[in-house]
Protein backbone atom coordinates (compact mmCIF):
# COMPACT_ATOMS: atom_id res chain seq x y z
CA UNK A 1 94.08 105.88 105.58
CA UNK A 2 92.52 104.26 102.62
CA UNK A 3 89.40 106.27 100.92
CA UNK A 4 86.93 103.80 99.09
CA UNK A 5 84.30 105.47 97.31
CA UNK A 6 81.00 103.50 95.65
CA UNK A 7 78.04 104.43 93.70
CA UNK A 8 79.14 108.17 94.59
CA UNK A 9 75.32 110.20 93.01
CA UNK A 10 74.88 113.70 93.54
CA UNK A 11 72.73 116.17 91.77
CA UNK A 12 72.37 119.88 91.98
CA UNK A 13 68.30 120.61 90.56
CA UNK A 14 68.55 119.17 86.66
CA UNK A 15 72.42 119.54 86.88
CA UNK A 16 74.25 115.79 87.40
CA UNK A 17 77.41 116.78 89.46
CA UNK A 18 78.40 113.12 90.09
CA UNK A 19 77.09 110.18 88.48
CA UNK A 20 77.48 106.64 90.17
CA UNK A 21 81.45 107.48 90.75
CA UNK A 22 83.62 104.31 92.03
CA UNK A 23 87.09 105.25 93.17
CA UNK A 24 89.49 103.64 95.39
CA UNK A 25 92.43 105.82 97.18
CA UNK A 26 94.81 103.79 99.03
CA UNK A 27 96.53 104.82 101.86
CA UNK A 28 99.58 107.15 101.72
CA UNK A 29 98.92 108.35 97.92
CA UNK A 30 99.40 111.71 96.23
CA UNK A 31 95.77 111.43 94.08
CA UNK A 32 94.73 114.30 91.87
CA UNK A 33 90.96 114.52 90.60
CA UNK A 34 91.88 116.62 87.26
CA UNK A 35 88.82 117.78 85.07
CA UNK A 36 87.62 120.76 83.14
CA UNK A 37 85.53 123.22 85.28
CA UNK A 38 81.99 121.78 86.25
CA UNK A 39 83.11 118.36 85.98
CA UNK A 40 82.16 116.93 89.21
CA UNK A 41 85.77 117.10 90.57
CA UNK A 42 85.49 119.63 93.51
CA UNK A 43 82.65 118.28 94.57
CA UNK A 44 83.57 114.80 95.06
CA UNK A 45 86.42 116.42 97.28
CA UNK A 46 83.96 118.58 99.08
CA UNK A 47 81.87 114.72 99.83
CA UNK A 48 84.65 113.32 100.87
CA UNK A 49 85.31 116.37 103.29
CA UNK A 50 81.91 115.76 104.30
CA UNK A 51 81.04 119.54 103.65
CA UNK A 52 78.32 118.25 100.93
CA UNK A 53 76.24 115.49 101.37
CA UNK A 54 75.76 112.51 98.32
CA UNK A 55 72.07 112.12 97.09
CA UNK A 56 73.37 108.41 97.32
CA UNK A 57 76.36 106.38 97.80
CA UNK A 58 79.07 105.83 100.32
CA UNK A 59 82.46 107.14 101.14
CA UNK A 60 84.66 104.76 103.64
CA UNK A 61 87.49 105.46 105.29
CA UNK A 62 89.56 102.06 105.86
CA UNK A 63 86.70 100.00 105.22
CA UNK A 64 84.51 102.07 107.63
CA UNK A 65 81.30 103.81 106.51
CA UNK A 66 82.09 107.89 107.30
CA UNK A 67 78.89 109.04 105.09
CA UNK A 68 77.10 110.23 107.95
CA UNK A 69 80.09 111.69 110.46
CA UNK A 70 80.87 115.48 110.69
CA UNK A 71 83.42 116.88 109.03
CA UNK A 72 84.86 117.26 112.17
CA UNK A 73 84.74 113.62 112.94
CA UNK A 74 86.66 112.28 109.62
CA UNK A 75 90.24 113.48 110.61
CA UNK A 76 90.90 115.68 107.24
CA UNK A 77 92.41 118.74 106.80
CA UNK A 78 91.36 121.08 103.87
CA UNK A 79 93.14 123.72 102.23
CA UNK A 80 91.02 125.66 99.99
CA UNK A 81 92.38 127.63 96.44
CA UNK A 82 91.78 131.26 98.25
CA UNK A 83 94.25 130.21 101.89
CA UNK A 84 90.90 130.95 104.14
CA UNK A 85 93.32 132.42 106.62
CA UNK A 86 92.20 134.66 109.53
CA UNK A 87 93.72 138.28 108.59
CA UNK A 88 93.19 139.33 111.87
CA UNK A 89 95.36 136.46 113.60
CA UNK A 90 99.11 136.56 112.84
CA UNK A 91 100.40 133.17 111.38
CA UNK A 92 101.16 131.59 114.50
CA UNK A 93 97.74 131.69 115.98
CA UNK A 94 96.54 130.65 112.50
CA UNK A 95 98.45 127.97 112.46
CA UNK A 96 97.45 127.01 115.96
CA UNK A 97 93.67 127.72 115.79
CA UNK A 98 92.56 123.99 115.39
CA UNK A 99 94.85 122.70 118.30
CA UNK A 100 93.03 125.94 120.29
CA UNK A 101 89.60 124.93 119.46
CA UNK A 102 89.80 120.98 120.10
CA UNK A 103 87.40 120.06 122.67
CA UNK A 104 89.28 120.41 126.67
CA UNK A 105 89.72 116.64 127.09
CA UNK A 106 91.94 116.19 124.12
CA UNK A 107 93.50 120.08 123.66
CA UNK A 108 97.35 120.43 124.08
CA UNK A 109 98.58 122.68 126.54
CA UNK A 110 99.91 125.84 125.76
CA UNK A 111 103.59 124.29 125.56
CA UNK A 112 102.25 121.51 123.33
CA UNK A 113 100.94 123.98 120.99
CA UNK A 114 103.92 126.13 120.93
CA UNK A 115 105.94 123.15 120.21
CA UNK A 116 103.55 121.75 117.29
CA UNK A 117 103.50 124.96 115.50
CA UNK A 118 106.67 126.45 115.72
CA UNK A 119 107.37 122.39 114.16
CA UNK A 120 104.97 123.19 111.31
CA UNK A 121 106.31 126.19 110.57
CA UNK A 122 109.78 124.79 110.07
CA UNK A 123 108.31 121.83 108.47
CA UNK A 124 106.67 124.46 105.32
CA UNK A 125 110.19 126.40 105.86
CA UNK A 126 108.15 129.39 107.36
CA UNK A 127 109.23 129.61 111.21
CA UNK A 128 110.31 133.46 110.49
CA UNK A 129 106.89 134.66 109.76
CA UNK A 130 105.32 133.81 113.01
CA UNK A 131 104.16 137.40 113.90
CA UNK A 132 103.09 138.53 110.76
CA UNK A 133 99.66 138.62 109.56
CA UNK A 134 98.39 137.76 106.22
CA UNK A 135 98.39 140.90 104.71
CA UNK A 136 101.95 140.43 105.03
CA UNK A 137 102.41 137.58 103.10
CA UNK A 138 102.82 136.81 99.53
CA UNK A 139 100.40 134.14 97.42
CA UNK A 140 102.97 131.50 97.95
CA UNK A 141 103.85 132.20 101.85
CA UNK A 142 100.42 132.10 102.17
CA UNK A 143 99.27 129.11 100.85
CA UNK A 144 102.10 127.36 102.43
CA UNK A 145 101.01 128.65 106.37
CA UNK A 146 97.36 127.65 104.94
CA UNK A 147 98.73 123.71 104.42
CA UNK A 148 100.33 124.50 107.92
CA UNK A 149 97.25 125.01 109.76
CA UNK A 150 95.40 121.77 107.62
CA UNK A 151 98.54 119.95 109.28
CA UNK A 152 98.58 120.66 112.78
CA UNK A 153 95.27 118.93 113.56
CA UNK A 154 97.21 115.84 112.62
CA UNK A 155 94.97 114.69 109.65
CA UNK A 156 94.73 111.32 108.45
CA UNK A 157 93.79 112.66 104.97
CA UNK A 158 94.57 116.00 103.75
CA UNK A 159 92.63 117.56 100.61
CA UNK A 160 93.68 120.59 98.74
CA UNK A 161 90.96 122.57 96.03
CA UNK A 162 92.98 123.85 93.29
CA UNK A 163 95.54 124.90 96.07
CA UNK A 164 98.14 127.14 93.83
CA UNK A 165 95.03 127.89 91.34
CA UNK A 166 95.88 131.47 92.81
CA UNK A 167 99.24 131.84 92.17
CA UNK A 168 101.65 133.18 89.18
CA UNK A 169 102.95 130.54 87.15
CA UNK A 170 105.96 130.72 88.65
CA UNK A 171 105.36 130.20 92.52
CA UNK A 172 102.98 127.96 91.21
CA UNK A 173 105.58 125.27 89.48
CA UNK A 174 107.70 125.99 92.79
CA UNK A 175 105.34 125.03 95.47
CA UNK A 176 104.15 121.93 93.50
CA UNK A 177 107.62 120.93 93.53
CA UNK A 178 107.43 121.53 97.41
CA UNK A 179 103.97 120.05 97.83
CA UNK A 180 105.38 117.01 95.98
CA UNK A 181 108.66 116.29 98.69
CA UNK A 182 106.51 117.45 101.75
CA UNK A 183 103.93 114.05 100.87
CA UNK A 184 106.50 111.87 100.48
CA UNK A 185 108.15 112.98 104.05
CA UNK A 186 105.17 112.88 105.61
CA UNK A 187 102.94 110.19 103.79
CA UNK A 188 99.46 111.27 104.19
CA UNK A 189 96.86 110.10 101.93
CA UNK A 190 96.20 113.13 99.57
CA UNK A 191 93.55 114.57 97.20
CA UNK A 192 93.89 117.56 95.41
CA UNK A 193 91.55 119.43 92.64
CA UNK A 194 93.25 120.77 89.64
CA UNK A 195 91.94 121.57 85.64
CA UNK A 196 96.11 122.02 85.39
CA UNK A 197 97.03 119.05 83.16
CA UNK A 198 101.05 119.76 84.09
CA UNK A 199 100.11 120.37 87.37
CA UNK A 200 98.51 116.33 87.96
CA UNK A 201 101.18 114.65 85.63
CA UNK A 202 104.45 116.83 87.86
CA UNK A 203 102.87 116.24 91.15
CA UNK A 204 100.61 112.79 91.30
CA UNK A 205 101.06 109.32 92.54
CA UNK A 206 97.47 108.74 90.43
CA UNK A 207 95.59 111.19 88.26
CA UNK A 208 91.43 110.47 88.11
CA UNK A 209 90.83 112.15 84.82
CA UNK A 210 86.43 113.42 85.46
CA UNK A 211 84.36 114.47 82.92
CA UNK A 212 80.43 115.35 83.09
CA UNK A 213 80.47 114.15 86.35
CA UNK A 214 81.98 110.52 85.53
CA UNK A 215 85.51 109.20 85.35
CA UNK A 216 87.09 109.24 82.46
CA UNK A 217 90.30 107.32 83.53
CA UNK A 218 92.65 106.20 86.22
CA UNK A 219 96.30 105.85 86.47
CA UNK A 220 99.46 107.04 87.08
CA UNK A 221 100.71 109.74 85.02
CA UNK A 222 102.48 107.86 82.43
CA UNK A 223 99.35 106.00 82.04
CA UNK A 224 96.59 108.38 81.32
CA UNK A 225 99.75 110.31 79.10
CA UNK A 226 100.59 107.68 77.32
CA UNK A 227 97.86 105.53 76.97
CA UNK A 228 94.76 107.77 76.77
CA UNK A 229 91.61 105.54 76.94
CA UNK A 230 89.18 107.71 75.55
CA UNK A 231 88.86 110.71 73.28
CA UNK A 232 88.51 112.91 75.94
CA UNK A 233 91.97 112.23 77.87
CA UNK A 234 94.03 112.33 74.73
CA UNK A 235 92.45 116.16 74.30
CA UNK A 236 92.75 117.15 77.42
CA UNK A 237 96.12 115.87 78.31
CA UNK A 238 98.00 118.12 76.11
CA UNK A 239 97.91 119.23 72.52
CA UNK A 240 96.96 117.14 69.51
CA UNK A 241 96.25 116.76 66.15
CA UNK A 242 93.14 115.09 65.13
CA UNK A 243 92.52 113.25 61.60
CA UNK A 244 89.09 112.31 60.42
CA UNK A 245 88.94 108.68 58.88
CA UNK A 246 87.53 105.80 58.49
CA UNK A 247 88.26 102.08 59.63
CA UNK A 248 87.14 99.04 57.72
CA UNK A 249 88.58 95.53 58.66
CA UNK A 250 91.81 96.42 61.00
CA UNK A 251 92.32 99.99 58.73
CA UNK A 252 92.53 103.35 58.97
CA UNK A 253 92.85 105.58 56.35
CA UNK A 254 93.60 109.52 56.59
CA UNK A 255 93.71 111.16 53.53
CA UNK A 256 96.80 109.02 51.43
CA UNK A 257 97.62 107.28 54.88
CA UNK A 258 97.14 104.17 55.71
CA UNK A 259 97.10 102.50 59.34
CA UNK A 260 96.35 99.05 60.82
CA UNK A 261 94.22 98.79 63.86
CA UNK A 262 94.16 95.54 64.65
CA UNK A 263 91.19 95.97 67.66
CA UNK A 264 89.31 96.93 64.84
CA UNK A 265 89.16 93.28 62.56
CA UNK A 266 85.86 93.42 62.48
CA UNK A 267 84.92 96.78 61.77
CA UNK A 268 83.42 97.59 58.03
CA UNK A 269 83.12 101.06 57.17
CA UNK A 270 82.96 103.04 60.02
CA UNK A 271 84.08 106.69 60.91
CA UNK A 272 86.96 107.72 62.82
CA UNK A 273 89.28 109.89 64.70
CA UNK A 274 92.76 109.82 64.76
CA UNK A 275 94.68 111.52 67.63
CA UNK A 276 98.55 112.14 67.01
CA UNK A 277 100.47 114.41 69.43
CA UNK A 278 102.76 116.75 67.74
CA UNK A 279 106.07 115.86 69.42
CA UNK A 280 105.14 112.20 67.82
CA UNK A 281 105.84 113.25 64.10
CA UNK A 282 108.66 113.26 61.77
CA UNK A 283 108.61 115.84 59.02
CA UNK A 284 110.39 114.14 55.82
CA UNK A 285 111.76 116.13 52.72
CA UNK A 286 110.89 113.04 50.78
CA UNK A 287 107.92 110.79 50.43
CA UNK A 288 108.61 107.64 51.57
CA UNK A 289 107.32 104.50 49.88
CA UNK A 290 103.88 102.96 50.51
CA UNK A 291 100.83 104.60 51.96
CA UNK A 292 103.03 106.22 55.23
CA UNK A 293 103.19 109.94 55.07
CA UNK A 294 100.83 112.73 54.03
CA UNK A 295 102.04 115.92 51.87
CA UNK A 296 101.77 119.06 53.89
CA UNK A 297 103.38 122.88 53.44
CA UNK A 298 105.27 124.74 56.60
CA UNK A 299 103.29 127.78 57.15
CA UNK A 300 104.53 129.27 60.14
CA UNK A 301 108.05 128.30 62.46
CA UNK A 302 107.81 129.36 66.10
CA UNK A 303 110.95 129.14 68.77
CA UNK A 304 109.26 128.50 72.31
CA UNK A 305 112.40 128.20 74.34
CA UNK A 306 113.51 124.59 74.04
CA UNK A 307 111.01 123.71 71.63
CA UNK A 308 110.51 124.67 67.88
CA UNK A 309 106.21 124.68 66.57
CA UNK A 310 105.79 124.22 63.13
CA UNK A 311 102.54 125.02 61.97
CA UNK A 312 101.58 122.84 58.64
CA UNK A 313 98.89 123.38 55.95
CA UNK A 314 97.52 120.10 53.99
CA UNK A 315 97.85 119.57 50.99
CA UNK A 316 95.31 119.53 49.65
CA UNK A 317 92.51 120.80 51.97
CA UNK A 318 93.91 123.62 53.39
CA UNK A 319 93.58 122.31 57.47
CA UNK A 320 96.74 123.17 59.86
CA UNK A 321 98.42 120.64 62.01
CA UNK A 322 101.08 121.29 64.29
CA UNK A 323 104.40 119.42 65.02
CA UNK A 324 107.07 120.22 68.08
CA UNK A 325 110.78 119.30 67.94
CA UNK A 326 113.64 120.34 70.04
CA UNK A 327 116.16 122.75 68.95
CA UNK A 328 118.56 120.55 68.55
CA UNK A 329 116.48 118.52 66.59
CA UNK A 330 114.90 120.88 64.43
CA UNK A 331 119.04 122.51 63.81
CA UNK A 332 119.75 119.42 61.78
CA UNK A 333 117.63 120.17 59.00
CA UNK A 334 115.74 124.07 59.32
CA UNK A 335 112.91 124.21 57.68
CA UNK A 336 111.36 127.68 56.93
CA UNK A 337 107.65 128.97 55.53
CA UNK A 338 106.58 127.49 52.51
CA UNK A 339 108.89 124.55 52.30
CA UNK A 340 107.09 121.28 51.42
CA UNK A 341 107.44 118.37 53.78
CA UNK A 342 105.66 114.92 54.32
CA UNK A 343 104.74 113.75 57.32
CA UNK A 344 105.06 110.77 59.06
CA UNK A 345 103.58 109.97 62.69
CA UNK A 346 105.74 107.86 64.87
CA UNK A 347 102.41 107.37 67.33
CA UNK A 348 98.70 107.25 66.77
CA UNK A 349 95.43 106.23 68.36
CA UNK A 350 92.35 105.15 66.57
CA UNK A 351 88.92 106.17 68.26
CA UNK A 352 85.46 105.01 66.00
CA UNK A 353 83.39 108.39 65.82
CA UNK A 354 80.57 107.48 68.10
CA UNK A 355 80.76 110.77 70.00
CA UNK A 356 79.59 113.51 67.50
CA UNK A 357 79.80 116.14 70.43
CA UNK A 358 83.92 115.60 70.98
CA UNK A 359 85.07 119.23 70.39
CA UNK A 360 89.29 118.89 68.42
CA UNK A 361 91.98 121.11 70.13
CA UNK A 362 93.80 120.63 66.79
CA UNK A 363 92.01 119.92 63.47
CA UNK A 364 93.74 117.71 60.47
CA UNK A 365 90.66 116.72 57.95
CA UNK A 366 91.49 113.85 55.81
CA UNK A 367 89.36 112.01 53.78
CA UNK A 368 88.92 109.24 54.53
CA UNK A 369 88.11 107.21 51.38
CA UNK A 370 89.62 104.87 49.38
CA UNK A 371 89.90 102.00 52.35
């Protein structure tokens, strides 16, 4: 089932949840709505659930206005960040108490229902745990038997809130890994909430990036990674280093580098911010000719398992930067505190300053003269 959302507005007293969102879902996609808390993102899944009502807009399900059915009438299934589970109903009956409460004409008999959920619980690799309650369970079992119970109504669009929000980092990475093979067996078109950046690029067909209640970007992971189209992705996808500068007719300059940006010909004079990951820099022993690399002093070397940090210092100016490298990498030529390098970014995006309220992760100050 395809979900087509347009002119999506709602508003809690002065506070703008959603404002005018336009989003199209098609059918049989992994989708994750990824956002810092208070961005709009759980509820424009909680709309689409139909468990909060727009103050305008529409939400269709294949090409079919569902803005005014009942939850119950949209055929979803949601699986909410704390399981929701009945503790006083072992995990069979929790798995089987929407097939239970289904209206007489269209309930399965009692064989159905055994069959359907003793299926479910082999399908989330739980079929042991029948009898037990969820007292019994861990974080992970649990969540799993709650995605169970979303299943067995046989929903034509399932949506998870920050589903393993709950969980230790490591059951976490493992049932995303899960999640990820049981969509594409099954195929149902998916939603789920999440402010975990490595959780939407692992898991998603398409990540809707949602800030203050609008949408930042679309795309598929390698997309909004990649090719950030605002300031806002490229700081919250990861970690960067931001330069201060200024563009005048196609350049940058950050401190003594120089960089062309073409989409800005016609620019005179303006300020800038330039975003450069730190796995996208070469350190150099050597200053290379031209205006290409800046002068900087390794401060601080940290091993992280596969990856070395090196924290930098400008010089002059005194702001830190960091750059990562692999071991291997970073083997070939060790560099230790207070050796003097030059550095050289392999990959950089321009942004004109006309946001004074974008907050840096990382912060390189140039200075931006001399263009």
């Amino acid at each position: 089932m395809s979900i087509d959302i347009q002119g999506l507005y709602k508003r809690f007293g002065d506070f703008v949840a959603l404002d005018n969102i336009d989003l199209t879902i098609p059918a049989g996609q992994l989708v994750a709505l990824l956002g810092p808390s208070g961005c709009g993102k759980t509820t424009l899944l909680r709309i689409i659930a139909g468990l909060e009502t727009a103050d305008r807009g529409q939400v269709l399900f294949d090409g079919v206005d569902a803005s005014r059915r009942h939850v119950r009438e949209r055929g979803v299934g949601f699986v909410f960040q704390h399981y929701a589970l009945f503790q006083h109903m072992s995990v069979f009956e929790n798995v089987a108490f929407g097939l239970r409460v289904r209206p007489r004409a269209v309930r399965p008999s009692a064989s159905q229902i055994q069959a359907k959920v003793k299926t479910l619980l082999e399908l989330v690799q739980l079929g042991w745990l029948a009898d037990r309650y969820p007292h019994q369970l861990s974080g992970g079992q649990r969540q799993r038997i709650a995605l169970a119970r979303a299943l067995a109504v046989e929903p034509q669009v399932l949506l998870l809130d920050e589903p393993f929000g709950a969980l230790d980092t490591k059951v976490r990475k493992e049932l995303r890994r899960w999640l990820r093979r049981l969509h594409d067996e099954l195929h149902i078109t998916s939603v789920f909430v999440t402010h975990d950046q490595e959780e939407a690029l692992e898991v998603a067909d398409r990540i809707v990036v949602m800030n203050r209640g609008r949408i930042e970007q679309i795309g598929s992971p390698e997309d909004v990674y990649d090719a950030p189209a605002t300031p806002f992705v490229y700081q919250f996808l990861g970690h960067i280093n931001l330069f201060h500068s200024r563009v005048h007719a196609g350049w940058a300059r950050v401190g003594g580098l120089r960089v062309q940006v073409p989409e800005y010909d016609d620019t005179e004079n303006a300020p800038a911010l330039v975003y450069v990951r730190p796995h996208d820099i070469d350190l150099l022993r050597e200053p290379e000719d031209g205006d290409t690399t800046l002068p900087a002093t390794v401060s601080r070397v940290s091993a992280l398992g596969s990856v070395v940090r090196l924290e930098l210092i400008q010089s002059p100016g005194g702001e830190i930067a960091e750059v990562e490298m692999t071991r291997e990498h970073y083997a070939v030529d060790p560099l230790r505190a207070g050796d003097m390098v030059f550095v050289k970014p392999r990959q950089m995006r321009v942004f004109l300053h006309d946001d004074p309220k974008i907050e840096p992760l990382v912060h390189w100050n140039g200075d931006g003269d001399g263009i």
